[in-house]
Protein backbone atom coordinates (compact mmCIF):
# COMPACT_ATOMS: atom_id res chain seq x y z
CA UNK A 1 0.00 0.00 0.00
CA UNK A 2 3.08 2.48 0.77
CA UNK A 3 3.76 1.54 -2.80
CA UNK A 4 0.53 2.45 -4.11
CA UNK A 5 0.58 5.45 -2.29
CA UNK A 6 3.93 6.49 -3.88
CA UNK A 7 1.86 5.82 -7.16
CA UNK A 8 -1.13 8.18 -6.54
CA UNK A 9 1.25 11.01 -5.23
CA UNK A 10 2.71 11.28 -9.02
CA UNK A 11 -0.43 11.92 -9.97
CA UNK A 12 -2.12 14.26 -7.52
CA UNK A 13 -3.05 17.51 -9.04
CA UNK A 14 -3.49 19.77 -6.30
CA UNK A 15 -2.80 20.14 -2.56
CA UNK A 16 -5.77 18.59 -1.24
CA UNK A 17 -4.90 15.57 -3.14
CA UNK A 18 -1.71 15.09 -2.20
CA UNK A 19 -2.64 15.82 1.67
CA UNK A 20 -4.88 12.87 1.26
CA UNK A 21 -2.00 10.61 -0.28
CA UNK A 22 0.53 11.61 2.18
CA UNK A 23 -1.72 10.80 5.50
CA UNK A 24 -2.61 7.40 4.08
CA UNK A 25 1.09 6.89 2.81
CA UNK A 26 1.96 7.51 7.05
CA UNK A 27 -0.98 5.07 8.32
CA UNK A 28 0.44 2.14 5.48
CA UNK A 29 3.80 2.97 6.83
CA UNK A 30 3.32 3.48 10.44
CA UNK A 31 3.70 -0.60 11.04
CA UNK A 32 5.90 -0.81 8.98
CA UNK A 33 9.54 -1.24 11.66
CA UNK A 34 7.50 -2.03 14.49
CA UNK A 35 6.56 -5.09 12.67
CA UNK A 36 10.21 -5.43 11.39
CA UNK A 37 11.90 -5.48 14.87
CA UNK A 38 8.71 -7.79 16.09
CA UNK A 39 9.56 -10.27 12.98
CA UNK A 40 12.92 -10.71 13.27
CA UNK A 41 12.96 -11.30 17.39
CA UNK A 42 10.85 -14.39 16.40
CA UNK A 43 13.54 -15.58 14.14
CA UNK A 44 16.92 -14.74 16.25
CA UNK A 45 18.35 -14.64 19.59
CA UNK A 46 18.50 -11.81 21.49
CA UNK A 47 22.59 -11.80 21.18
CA UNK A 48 21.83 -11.87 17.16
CA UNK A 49 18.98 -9.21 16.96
CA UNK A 50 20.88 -5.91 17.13
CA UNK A 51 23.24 -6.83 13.86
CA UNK A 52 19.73 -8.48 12.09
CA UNK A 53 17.84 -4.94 12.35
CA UNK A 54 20.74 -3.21 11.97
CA UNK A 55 20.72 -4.31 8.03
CA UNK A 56 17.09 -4.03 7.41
CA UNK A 57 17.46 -0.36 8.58
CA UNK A 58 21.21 -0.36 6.82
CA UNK A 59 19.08 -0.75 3.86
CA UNK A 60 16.85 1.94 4.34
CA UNK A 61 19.66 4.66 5.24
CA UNK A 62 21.56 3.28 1.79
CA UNK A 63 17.96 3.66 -0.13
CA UNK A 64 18.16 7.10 1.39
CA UNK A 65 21.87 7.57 0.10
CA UNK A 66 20.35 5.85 -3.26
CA UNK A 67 17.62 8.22 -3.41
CA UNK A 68 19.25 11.14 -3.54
CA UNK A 69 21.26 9.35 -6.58
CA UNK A 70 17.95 8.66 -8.53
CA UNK A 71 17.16 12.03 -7.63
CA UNK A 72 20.00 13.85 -9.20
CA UNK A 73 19.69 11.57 -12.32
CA UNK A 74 15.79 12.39 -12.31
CA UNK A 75 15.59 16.06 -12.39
CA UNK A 76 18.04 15.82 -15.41
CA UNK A 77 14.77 14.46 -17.26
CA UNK A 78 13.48 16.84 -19.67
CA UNK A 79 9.97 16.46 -20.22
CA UNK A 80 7.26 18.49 -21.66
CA UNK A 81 4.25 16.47 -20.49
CA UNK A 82 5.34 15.59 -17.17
CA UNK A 83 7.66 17.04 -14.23
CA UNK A 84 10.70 15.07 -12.78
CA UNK A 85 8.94 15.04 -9.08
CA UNK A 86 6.54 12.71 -10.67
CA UNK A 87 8.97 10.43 -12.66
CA UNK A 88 10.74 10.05 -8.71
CA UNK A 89 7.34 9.38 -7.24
CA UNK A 90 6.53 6.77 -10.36
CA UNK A 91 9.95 4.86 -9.79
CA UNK A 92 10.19 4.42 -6.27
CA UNK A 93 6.94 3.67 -5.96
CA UNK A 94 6.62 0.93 -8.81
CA UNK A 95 9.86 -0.60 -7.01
CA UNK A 96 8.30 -0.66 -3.82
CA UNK A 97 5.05 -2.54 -5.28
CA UNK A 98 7.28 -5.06 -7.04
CA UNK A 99 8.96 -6.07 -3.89
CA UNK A 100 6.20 -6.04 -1.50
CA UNK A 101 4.44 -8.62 -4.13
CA UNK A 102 7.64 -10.86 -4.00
CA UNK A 103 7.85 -10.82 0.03
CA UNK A 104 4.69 -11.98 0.00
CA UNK A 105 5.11 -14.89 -1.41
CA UNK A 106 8.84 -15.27 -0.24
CA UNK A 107 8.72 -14.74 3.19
CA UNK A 108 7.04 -16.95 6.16
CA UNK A 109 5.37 -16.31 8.97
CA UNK A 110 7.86 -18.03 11.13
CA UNK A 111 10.68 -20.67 11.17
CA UNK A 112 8.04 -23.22 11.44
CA UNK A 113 5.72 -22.50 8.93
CA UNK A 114 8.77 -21.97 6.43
CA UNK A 115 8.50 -24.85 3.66
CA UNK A 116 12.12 -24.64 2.52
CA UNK A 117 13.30 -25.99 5.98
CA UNK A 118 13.36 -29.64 7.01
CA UNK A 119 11.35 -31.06 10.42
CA UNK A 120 14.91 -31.45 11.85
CA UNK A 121 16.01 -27.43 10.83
CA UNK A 122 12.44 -26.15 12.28
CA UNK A 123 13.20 -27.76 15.51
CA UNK A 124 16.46 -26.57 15.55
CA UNK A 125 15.21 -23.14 14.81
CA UNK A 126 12.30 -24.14 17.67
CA UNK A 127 15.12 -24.58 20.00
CA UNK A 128 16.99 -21.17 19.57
CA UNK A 129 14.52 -19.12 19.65
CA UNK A 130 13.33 -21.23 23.47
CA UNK A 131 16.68 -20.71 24.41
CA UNK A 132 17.33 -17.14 23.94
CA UNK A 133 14.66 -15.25 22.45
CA UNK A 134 11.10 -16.01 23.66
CA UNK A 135 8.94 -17.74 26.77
CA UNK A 136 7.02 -19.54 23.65
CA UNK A 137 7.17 -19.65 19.93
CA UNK A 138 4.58 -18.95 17.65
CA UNK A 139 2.38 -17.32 20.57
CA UNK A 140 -0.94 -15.96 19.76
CA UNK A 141 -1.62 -12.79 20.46
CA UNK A 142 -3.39 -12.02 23.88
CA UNK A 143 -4.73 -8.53 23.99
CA UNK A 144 -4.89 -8.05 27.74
CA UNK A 145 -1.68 -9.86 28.78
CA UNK A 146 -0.26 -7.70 25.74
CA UNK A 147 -0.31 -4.48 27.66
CA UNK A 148 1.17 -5.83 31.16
CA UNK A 149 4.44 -4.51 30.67
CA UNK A 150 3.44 -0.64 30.87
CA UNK A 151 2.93 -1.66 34.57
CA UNK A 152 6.41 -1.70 34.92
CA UNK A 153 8.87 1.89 35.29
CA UNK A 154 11.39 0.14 33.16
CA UNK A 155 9.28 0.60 29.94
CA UNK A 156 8.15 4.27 30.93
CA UNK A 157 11.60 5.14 31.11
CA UNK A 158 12.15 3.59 27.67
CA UNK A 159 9.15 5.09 26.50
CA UNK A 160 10.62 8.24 27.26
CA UNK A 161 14.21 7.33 25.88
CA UNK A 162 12.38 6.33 22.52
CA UNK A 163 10.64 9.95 22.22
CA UNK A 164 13.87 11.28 22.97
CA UNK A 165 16.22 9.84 20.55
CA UNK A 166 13.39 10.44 17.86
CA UNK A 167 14.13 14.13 17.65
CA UNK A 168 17.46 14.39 16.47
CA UNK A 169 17.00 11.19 14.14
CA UNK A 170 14.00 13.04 12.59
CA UNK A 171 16.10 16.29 12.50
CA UNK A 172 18.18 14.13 10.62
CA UNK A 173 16.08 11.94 8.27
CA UNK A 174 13.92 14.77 7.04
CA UNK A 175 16.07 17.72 7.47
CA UNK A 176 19.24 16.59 6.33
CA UNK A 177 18.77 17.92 2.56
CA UNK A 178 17.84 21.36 4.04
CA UNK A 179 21.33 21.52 5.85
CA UNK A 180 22.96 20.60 3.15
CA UNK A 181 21.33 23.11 0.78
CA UNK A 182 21.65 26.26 3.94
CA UNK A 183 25.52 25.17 2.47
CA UNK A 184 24.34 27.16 -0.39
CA UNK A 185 24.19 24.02 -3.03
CA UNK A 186 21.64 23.81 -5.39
CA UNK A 187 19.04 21.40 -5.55
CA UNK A 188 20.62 19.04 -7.43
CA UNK A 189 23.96 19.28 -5.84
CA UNK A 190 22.18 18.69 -2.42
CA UNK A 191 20.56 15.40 -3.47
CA UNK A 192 24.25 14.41 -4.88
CA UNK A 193 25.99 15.77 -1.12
CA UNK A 194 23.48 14.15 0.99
CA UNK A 195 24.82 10.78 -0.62
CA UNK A 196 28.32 10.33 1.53
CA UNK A 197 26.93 11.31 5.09
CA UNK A 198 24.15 8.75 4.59
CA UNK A 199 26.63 6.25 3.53
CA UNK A 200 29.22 6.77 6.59
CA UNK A 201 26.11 6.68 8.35
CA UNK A 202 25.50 3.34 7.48
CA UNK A 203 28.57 2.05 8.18
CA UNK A 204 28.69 3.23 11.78
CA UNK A 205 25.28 1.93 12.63
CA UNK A 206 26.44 -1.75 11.65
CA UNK A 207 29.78 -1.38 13.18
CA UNK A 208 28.00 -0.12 16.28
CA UNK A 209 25.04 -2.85 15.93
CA UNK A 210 27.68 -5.91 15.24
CA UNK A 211 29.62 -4.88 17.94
CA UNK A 212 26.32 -4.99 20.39
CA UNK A 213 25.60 -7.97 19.29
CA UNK A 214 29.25 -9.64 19.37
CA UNK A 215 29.28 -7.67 23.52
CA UNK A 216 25.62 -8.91 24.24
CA UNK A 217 25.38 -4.72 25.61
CA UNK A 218 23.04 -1.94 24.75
CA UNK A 219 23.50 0.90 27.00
CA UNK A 220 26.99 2.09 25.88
CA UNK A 221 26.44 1.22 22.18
CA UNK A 222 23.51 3.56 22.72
CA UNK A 223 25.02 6.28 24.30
CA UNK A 224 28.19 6.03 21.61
CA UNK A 225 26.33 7.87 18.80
CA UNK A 226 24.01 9.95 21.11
CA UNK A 227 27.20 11.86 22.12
CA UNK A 228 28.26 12.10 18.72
CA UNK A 229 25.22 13.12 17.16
CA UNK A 230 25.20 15.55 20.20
CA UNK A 231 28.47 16.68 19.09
CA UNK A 232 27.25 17.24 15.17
CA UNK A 233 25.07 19.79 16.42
CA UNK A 234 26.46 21.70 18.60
CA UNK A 235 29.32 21.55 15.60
CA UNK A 236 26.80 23.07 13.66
CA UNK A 237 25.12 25.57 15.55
CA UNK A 238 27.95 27.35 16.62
CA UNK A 239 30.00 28.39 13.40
CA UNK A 240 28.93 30.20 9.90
CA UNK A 241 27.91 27.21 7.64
CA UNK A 242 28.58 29.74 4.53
CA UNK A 243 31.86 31.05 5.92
CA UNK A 244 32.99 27.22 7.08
CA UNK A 245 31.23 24.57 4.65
CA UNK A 246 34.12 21.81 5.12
CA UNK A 247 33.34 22.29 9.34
CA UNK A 248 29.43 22.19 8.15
CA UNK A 249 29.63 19.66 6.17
CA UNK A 250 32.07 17.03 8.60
CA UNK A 251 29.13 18.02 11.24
CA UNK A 252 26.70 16.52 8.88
CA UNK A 253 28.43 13.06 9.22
CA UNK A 254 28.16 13.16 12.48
CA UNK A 255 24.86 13.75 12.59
CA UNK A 256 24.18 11.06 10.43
CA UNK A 257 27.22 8.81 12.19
CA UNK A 258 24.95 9.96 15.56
CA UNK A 259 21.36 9.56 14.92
CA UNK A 260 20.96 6.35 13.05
CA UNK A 261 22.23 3.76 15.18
CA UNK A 262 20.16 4.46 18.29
CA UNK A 263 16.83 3.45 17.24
CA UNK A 264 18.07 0.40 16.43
CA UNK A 265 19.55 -0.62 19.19
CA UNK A 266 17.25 1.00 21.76
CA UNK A 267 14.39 -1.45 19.84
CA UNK A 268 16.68 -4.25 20.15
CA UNK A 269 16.98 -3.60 24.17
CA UNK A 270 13.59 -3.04 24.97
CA UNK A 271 12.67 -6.54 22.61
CA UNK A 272 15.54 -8.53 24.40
CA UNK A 273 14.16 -7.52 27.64
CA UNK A 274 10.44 -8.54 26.57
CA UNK A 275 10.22 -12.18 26.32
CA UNK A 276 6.90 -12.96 25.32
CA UNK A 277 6.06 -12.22 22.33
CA UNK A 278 2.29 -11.08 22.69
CA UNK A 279 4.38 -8.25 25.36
CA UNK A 280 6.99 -7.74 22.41
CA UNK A 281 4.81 -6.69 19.62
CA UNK A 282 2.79 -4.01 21.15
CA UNK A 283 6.15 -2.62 23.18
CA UNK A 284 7.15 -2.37 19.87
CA UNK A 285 4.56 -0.77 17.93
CA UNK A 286 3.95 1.81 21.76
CA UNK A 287 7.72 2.70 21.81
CA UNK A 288 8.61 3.27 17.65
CA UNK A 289 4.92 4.95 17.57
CA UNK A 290 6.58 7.51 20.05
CA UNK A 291 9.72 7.46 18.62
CA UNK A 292 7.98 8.69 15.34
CA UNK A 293 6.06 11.29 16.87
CA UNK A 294 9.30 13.29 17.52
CA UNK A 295 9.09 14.29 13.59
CA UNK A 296 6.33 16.61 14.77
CA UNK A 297 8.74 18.70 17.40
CA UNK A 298 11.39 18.72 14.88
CA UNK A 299 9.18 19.86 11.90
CA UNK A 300 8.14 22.55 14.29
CA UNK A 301 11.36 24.00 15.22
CA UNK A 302 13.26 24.08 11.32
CA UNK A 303 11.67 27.03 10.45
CA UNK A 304 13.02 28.62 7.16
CA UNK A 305 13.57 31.91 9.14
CA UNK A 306 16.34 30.83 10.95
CA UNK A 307 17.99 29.56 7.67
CA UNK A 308 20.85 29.34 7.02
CA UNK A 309 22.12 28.45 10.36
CA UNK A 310 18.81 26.86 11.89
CA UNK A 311 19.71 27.63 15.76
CA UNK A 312 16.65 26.57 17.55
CA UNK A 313 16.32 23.59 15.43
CA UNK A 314 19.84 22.18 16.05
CA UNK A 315 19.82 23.50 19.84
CA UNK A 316 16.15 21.58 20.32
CA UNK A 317 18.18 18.21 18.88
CA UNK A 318 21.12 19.23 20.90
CA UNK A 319 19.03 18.83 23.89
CA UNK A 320 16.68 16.22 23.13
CA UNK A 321 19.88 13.68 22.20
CA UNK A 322 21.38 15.02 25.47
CA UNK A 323 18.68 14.11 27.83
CA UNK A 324 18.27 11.03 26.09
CA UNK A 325 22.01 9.84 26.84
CA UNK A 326 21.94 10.90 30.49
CA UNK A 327 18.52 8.47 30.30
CA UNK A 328 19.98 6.01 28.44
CA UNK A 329 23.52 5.84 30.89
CA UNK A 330 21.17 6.05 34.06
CA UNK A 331 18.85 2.55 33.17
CA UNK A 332 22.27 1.29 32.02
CA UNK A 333 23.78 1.60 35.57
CA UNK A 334 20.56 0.27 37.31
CA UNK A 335 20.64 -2.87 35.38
CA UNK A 336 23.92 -3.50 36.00
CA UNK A 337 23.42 -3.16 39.69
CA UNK A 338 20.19 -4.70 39.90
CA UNK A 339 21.84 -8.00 38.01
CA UNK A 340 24.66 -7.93 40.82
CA UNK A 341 21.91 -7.23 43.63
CA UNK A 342 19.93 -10.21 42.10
CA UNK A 343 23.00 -12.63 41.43
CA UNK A 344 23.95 -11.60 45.72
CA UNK A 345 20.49 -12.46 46.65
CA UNK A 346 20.60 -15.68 45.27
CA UNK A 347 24.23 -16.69 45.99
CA UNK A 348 24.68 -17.01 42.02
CA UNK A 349 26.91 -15.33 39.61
CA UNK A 350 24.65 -15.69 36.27
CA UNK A 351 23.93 -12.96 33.62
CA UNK A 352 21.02 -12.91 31.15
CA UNK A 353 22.62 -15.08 28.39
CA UNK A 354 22.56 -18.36 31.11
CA UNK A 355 19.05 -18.18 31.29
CA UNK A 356 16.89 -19.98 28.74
CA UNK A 357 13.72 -17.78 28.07
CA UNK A 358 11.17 -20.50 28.44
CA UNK A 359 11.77 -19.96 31.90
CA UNK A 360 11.37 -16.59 31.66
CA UNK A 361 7.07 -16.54 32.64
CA UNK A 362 6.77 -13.68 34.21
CA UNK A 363 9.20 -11.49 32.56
CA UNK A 364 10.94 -9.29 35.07
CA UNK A 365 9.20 -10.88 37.93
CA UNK A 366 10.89 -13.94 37.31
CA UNK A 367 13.35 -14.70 39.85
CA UNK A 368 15.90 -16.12 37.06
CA UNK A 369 15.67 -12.71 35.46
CA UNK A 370 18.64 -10.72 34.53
CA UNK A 371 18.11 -7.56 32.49
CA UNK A 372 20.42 -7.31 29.60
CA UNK A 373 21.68 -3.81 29.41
């Protein structure tokens, strides 16, 4: 439907039109990574998860990288019946159709429903997933115990964390060209720079998300790019982008080396520390809802009055990324204590990867429990 949407919006022929194409293009979309980072928790362990959604979302910052490359090609198109916007709309969206018709048919609904693996293979997959992933597999969905874990501070706090992060990365994701051009490119030289800072981008999110995975730890993979997106800004803020475009534009990869990584790893964290799956896929859906929502402070504060230099704007992410790190390192620390203050309780020295899942009922309440952070 995103697809289709993409379609429509090539042919829309006034603003009404395209207000209607652009609201139903957000509802198609809006389950769109919640039901990613749900998906793939069914299919991997937790100590696997980070790296897994770190290339599904590597794919969408190179498509971004990519799209400013189609774009630039595009608006070289010289034709007199219709404009190069639509020709963008036309191609992404006809790509988008195509592969949404061939993960249909290509992709299961989980390791045991998947015909090209043997009995022996599903069990196997069965048995990972038991071991280090979920209390059950293939649970179905119950609405009431769904909701239990908003009982618990923990998933305020990440609730909060999730809004948090979402400013800068939407500062980022939608605002990026609009730096770049306040460089004082033109519009086709601002598709072509936006290119290389979505790239590096990339590659720090999977070095960062690899390396989570490879640690089996969160908190200080999180707080990593917070700091530097945190850095970008302030970078950016405080000197003439006209006077200094090589400082302006190094600030841009940090932005982008900054803002991408979190949300994947703080979906990861709250996932790994869910282990039901009914619990999983509405914390999902709750916290990248809210982390989505943060487009609408950012679209509020770039204002093209404070072009070139966009002060509030960057001083808004500044402080949203900020408060999100100090957030971030304080639930880091109380894990790590309340593991230790567990593990003394108990006379044990065990951390979360010793404990199979299955056993995991009652989530935190379980006395086996260990948060991983």
């Amino acid at each position: 439907m995103m697809g289709s949407m993409s379609l429509f919006a090539g042919i829309a022929k006034n603003f009404s039109q395209i207000f209607a194409i652009r609201f139903l293009l957000g509802v198609f979309e809006s389950a769109m990574l919640p039901g990613v980072v749900f998906y793939l928790s069914t299919f991997y362990k937790r100590g696997e998860l980070a790296s897994r959604i770190g290339l599904f979302y590597a794919a969408a910052s190179i498509a971004g990288a990519f799209s400013g490359l189609i774009a630039f090609a595009v608006f070289h198109i010289k034709n007199s019946r219709y404009h190069a916007w639509q020709f963008l709309f036309w191609i992404e969206g006809g790509a988008t159709v195509c592969l949404a018709v061939f993960c249909f048919f290509w992709l299961p609904r989980s390791p045991s429903t998947w015909w090209i693996l043997s009995d022996h293979e599903k069990a196997i997959a069965r048995a990972r997933v038991l071991s280090d992933s979920s209390v059950t597999a293939d649970e179905k969905l119950d609405i009431r115990d769904a909701f239990r874990p908003f009982l618990d501070p923990m998933y305020w706090l990440w609730a909060v964390i999730s809004l948090s992060f979402g400013v800068p990365l939407a500062s980022v994701n939608n605002f990026l060209p609009q730096i770049v051009a306040s460089l004082g490119y033109s519009t086709i030289k601002t598709n072509l720079h936006t290119i290389a800072p979505n790239i590096v981008g990339t590659v720090a999110l999977l070095i960062l998300t690899f390396s989570s995975d490879y640690f089996r730890e969160r908190s200080i993979h999180i707080c990593i790019p917070l700091a530097t997106a945190v850095i970008g800004f302030i970078v950016l803020g405080s000197i003439d982008p006209l006077e200094k475009k090589g400082v302006a534009y190094f600030a841009c990869f940090l932005l982008t080396m900054g803002a991408f990584a979190p949300s994947v790893l703080v979906s990861t964290w709250y996932s790994n520390n869910t282990p039901s799956e009914s619990r999983r896929a509405v914390v999902a859906a709750v916290m990248v809802a809210l982390a989505n929502s943060s487009g609408l402070i950012s679209t509020n504060v770039f204002r093209a009055q404070d072009e070139p230099k966009y002060i509030p704007a960057l001083a808004t992410s500044a402080a949203f990324g900020g408060f999100c790190f100090l957030l971030v390192a304080s639930v880091g620390i109380y894990m790590r204590l309340e593991n230790r203050r567990r593990n003394k309780a108990q006379g044990v020295y065990i951390t979360a990867a010793d404990i199979d899942t299955a056993d995991l009922v009652f989530g935190p309440k379980s006395p086996a429990f260990r948060y991983m952070y």
